[in-house]
C-alpha atoms as a PDB file:
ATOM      1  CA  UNK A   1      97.829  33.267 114.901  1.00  0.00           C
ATOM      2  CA  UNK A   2      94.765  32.753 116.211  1.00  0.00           C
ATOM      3  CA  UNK A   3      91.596  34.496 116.573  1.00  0.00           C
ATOM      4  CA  UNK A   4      92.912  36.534 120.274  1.00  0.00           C
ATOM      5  CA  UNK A   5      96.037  37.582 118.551  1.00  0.00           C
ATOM      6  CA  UNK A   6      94.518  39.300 115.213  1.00  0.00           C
ATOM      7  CA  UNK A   7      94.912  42.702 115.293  1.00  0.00           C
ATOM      8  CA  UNK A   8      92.294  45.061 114.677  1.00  0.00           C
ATOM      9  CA  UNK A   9      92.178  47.911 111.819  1.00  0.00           C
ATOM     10  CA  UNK A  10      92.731  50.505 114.238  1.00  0.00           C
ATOM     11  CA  UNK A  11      95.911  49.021 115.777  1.00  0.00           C
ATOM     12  CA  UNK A  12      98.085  48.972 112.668  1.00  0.00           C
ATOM     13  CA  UNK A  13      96.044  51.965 110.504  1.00  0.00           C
ATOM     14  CA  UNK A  14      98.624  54.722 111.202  1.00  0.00           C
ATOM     15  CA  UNK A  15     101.268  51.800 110.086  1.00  0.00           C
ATOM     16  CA  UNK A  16     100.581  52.570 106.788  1.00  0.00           C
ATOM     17  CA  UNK A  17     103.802  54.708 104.697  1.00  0.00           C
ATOM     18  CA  UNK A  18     102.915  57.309 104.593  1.00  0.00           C
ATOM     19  CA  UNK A  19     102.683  59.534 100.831  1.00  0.00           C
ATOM     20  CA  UNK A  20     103.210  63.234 100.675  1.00  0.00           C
ATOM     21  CA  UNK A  21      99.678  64.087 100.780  1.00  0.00           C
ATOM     22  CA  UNK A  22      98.667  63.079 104.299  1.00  0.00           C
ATOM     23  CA  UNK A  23     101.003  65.833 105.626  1.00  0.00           C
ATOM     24  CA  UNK A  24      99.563  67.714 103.629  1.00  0.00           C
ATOM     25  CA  UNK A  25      96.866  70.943 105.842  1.00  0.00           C
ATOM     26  CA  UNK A  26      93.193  68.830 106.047  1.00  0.00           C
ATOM     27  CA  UNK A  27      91.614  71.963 104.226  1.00  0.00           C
ATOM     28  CA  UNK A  28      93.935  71.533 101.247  1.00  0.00           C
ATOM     29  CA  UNK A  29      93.325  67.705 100.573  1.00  0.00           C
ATOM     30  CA  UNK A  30      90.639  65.760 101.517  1.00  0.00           C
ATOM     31  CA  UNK A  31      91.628  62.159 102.472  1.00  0.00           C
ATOM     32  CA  UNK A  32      91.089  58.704 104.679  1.00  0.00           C
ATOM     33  CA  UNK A  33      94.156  59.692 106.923  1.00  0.00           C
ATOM     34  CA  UNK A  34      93.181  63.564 107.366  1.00  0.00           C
ATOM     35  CA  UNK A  35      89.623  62.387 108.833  1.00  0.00           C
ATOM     36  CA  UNK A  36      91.733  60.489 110.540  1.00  0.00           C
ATOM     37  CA  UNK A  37      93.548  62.759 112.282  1.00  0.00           C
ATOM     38  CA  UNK A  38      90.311  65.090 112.631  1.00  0.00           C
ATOM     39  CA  UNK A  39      88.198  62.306 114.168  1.00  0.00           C
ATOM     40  CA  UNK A  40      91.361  61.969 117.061  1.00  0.00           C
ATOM     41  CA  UNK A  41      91.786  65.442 117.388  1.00  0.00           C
ATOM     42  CA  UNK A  42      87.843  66.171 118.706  1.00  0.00           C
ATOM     43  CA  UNK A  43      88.700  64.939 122.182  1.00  0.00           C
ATOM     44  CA  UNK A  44      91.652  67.055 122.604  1.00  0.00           C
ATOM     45  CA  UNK A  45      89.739  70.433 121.047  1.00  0.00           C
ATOM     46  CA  UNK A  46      86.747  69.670 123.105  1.00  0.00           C
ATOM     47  CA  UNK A  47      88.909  69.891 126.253  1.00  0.00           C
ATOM     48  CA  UNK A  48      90.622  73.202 124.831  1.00  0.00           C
ATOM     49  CA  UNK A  49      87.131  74.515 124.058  1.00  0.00           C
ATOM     50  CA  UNK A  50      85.787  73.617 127.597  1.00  0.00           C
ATOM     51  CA  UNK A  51      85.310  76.652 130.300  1.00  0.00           C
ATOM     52  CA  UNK A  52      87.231  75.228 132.752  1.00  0.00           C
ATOM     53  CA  UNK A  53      90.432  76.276 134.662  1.00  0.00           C
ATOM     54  CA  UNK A  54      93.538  75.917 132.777  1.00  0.00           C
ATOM     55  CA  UNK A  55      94.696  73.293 135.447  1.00  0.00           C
ATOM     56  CA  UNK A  56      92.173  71.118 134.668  1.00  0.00           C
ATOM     57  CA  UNK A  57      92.237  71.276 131.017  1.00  0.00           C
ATOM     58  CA  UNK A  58      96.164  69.850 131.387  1.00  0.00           C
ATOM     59  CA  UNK A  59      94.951  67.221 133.433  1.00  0.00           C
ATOM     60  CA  UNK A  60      92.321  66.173 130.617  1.00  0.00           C
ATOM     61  CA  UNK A  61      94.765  66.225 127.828  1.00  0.00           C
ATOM     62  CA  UNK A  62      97.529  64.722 129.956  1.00  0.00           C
ATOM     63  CA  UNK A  63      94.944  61.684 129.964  1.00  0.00           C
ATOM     64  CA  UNK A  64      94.564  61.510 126.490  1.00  0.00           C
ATOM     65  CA  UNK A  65      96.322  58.206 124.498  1.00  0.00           C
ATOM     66  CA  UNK A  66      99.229  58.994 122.271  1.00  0.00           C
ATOM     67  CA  UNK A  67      97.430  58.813 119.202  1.00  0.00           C
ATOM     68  CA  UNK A  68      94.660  61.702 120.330  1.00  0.00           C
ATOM     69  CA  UNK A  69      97.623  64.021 121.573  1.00  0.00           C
ATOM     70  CA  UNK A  70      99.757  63.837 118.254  1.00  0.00           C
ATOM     71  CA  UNK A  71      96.731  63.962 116.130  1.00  0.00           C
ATOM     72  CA  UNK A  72      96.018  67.311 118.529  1.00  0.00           C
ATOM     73  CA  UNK A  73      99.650  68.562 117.810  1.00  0.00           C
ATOM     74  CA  UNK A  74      99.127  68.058 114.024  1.00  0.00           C
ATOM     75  CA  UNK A  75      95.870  69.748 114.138  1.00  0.00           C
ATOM     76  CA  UNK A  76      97.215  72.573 116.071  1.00  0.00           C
ATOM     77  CA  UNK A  77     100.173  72.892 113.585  1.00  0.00           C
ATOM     78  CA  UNK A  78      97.947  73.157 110.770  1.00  0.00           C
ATOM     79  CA  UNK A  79      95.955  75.627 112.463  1.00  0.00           C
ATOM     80  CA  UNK A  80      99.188  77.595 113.034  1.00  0.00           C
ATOM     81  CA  UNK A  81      99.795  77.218 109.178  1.00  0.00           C
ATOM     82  CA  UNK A  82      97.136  78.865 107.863  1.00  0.00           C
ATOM     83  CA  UNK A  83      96.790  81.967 110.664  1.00  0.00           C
ATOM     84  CA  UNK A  84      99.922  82.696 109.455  1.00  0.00           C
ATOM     85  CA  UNK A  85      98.764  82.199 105.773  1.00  0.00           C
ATOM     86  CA  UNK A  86      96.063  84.622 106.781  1.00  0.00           C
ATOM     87  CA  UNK A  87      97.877  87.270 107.879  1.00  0.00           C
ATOM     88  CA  UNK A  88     100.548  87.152 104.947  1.00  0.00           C
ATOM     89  CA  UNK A  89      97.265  87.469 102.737  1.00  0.00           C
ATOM     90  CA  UNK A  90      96.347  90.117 104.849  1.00  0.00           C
ATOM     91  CA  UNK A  91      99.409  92.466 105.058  1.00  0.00           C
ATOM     92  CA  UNK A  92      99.644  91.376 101.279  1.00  0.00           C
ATOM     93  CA  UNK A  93      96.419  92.680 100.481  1.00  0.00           C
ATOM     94  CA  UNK A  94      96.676  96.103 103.166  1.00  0.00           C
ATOM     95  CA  UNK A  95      99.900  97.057 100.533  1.00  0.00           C
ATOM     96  CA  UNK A  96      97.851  96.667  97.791  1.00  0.00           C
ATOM     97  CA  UNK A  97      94.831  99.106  98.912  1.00  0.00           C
ATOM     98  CA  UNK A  98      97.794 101.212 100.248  1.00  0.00           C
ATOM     99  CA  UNK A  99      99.738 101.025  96.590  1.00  0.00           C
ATOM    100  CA  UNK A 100      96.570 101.825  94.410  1.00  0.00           C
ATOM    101  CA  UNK A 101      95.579 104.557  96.992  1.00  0.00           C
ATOM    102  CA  UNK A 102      98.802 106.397  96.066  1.00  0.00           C
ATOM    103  CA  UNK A 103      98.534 105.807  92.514  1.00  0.00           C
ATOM    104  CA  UNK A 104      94.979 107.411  92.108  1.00  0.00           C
ATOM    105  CA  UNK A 105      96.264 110.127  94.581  1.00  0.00           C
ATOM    106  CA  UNK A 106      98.653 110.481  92.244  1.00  0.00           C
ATOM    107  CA  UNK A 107      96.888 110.091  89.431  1.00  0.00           C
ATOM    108  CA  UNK A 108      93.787 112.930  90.891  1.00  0.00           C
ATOM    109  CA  UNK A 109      96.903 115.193  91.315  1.00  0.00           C
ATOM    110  CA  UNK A 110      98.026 115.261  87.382  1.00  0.00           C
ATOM    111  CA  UNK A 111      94.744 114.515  86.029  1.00  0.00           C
ATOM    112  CA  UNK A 112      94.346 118.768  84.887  1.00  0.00           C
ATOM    113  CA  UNK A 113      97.722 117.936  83.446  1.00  0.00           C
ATOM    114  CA  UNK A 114      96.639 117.134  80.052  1.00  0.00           C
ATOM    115  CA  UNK A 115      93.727 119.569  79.754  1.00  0.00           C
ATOM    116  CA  UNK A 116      96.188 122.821  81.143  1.00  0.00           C
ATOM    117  CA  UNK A 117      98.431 121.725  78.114  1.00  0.00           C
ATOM    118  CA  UNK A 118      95.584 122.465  75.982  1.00  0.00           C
ATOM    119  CA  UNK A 119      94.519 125.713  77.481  1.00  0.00           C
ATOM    120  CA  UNK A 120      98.179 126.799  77.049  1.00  0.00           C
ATOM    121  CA  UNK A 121      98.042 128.107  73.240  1.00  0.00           C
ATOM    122  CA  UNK A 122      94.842 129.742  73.859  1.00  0.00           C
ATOM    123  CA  UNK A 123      96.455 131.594  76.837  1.00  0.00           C
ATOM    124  CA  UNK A 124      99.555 132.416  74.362  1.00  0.00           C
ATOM    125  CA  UNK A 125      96.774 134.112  71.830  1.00  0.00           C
ATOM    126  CA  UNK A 126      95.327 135.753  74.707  1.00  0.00           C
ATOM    127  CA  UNK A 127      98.268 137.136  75.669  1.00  0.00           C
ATOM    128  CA  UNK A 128      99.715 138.267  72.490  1.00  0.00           C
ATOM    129  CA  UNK A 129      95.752 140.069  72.048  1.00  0.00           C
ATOM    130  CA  UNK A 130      96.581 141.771  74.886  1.00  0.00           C
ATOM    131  CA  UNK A 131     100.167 143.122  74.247  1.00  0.00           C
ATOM    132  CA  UNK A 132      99.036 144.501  70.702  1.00  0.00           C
ATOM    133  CA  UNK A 133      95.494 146.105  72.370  1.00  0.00           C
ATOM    134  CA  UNK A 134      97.460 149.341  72.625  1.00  0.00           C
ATOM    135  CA  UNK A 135      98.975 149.466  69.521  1.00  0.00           C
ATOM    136  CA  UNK A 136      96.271 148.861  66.930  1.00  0.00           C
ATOM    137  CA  UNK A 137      93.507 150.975  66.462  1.00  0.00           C
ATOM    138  CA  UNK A 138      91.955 148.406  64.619  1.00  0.00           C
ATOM    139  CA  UNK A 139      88.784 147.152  67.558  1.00  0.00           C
ATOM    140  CA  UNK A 140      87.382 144.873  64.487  1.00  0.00           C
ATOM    141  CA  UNK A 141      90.706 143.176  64.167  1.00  0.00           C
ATOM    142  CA  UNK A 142      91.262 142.557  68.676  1.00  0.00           C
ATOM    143  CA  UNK A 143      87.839 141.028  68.445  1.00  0.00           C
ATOM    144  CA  UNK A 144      88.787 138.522  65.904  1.00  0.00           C
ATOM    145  CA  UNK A 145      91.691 137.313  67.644  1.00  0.00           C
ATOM    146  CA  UNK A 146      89.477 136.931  70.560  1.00  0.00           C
ATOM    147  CA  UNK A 147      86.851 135.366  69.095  1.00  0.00           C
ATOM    148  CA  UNK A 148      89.487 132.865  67.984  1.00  0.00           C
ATOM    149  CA  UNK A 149      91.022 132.364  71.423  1.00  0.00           C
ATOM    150  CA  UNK A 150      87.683 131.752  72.630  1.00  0.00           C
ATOM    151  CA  UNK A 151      86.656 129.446  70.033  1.00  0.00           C
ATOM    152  CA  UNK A 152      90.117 127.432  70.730  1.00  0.00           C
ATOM    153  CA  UNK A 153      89.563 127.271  74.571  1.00  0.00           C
ATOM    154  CA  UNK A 154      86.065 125.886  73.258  1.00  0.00           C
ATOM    155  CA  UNK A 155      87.672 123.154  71.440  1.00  0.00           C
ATOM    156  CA  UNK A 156      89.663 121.933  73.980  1.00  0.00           C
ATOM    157  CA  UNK A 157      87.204 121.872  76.630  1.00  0.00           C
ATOM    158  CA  UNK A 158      85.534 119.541  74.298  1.00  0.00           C
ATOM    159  CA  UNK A 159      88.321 117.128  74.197  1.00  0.00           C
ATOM    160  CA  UNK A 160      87.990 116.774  77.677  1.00  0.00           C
ATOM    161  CA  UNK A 161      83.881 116.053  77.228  1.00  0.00           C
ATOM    162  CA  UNK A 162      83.394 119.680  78.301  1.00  0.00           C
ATOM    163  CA  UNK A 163      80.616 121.136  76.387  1.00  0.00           C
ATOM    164  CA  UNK A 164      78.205 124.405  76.487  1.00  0.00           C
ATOM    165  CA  UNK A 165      74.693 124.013  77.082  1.00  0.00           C
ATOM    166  CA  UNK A 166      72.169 125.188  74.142  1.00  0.00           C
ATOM    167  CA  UNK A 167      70.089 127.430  76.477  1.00  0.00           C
ATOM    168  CA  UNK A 168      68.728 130.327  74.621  1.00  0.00           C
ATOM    169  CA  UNK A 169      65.083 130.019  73.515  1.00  0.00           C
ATOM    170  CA  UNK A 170      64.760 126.283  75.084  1.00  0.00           C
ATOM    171  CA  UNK A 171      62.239 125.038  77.571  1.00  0.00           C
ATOM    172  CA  UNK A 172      63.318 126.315  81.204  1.00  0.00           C
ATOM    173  CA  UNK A 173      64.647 123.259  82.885  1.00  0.00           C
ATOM    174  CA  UNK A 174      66.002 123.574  86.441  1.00  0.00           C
ATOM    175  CA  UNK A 175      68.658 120.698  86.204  1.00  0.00           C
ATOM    176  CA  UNK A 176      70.617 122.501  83.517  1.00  0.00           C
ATOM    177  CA  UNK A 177      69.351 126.391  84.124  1.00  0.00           C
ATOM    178  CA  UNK A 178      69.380 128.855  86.893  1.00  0.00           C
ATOM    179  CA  UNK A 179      67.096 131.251  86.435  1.00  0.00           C
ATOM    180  CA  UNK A 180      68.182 135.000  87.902  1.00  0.00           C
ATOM    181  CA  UNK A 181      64.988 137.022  86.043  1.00  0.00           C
ATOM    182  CA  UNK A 182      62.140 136.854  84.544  1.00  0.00           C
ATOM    183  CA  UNK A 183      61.575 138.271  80.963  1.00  0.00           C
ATOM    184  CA  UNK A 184      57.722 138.948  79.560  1.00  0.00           C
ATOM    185  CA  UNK A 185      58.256 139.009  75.545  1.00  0.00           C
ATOM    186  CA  UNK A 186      54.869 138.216  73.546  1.00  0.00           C
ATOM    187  CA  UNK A 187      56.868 136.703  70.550  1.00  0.00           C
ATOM    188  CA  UNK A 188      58.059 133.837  72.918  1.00  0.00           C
ATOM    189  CA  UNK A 189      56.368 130.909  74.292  1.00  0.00           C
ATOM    190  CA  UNK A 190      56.266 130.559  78.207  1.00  0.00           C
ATOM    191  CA  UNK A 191      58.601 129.303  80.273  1.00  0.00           C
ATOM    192  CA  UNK A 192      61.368 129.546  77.677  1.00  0.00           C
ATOM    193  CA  UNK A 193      64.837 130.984  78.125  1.00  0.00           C
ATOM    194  CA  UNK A 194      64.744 134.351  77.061  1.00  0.00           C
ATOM    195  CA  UNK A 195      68.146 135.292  77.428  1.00  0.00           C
ATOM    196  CA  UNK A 196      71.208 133.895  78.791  1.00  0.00           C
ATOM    197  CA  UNK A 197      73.381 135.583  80.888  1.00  0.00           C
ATOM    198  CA  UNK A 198      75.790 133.213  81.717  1.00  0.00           C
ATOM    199  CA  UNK A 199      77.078 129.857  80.016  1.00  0.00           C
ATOM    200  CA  UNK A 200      76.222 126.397  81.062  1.00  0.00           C
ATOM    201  CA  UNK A 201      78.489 124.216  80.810  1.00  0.00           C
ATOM    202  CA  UNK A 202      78.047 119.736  81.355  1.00  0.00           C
ATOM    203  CA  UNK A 203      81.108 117.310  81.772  1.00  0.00           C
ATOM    204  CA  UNK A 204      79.749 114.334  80.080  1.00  0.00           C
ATOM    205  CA  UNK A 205      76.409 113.695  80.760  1.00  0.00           C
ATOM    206  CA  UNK A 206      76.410 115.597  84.406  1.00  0.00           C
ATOM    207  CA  UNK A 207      75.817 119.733  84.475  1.00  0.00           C
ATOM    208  CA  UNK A 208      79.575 120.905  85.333  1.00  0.00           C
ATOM    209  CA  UNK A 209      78.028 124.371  85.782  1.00  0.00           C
ATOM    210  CA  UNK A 210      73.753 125.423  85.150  1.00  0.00           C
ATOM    211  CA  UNK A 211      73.446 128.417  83.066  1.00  0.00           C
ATOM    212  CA  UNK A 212      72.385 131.761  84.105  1.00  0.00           C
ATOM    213  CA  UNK A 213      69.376 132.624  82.565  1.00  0.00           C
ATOM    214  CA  UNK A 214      66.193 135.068  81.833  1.00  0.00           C
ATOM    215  CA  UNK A 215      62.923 132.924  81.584  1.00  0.00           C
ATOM    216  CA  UNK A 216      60.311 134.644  79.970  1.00  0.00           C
ATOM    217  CA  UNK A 217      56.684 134.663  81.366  1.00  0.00           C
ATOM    218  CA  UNK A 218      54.744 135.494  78.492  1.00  0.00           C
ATOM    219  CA  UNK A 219      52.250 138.165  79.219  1.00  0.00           C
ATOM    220  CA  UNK A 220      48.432 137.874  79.018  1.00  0.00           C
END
């Protein structure tokens, strides 16, 4: 054979066997025949990019060689392959949101669940105080039972992080008290709480209610 009749690397490059990775989608592996393929493909996506009519976009890719219109097909395949990986990620990933949505809906819905079933025994005492109010004469022993409800109600509020705010005789501070009057008592510093009229209560660290209370403006 002599020099005329050796063929060139391009003429017997897509000869080659091919092995399972050069069918593999150019974005998953990396290789001589993928760049290939890419490098022959640019023609036939330039046309398809072009703003020109439709007719003569056909006529420039019906002038394309072989080669440049398969390696267009192949690109246009893989293309294909992963828009419709896309979208199964997609709808995949909508029923997610859609299935953790419902279970904190769900979740919101019961979350009193486990604090009512605390409250319950203290309603119970609170009810059985209230059935024997008529019955007893004994005021002494209805307030005990009370006190005890309340002091159970307490407890379980503090299970739940739910605690009452110290107020009485502490510095006046407007992100845990409200304050609804003003007291003027000598034998306490100024700008304390003289008196509380209402509970405070905090979730946590984050006021759940402010308490009511009487600051005192100490006379002069």
């Amino acid at each position: 054979m002599n020099a005329k009749e050796q063929p060139h690397d391009h003429e017997f490059a897509d000869t080659a066997p091919h092995s399972p990775d050069m069918d593999a989608p150019e974005d998953v592996i990396h290789n001589k025949a993928e760049a290939r393929v890419s490098e022959k493909a640019h023609k036939g996506e330039h046309i398809a990019d072009e703003k020109a009519p439709d007719k003569q976009k056909a006529r420039e890719l019906r002038a394309l060689k072989d080669e440049e219109l398969v390696a267009l097909a192949k690109r246009a395949t893989e293309s294909e392959h992963w828009l419709d990986t896309a979208r199964r990620s997609q709808a995949e990933f909508e029923n997610s949101r859609k299935r953790l949505q419902r279970e904190a809906d769900e979740a919101a819905r019961y979350a009193a669940g486990a604090l009512g079933k605390e409250m319950l025994a203290s309603v119970d005492n609170l009810d059985r105080a209230l059935a024997s109010a008529g019955k007893t004469p004994d005021a002494a022993a209805l307030a005990e039972g009370v006190r005890l409800t309340r002091d159970l109600i307490v407890k379980a509020l503090e299970k739940f992080g739910i605690r009452p705010i110290d107020a009485l005789h502490q510095p006046f501070d407007p992100a845990q008290h409200e304050a609804v009057m003003m007291a003027n008592d000598a034998k306490l510093d100024d700008n304390v709480v003289a008196q509380v009229f209402e509970t405070g209560w905090t979730i946590h660290d984050r006021v759940l209610r402010p308490a009511k209370v009487v600051v005192n403006k100490k006379p002069k």
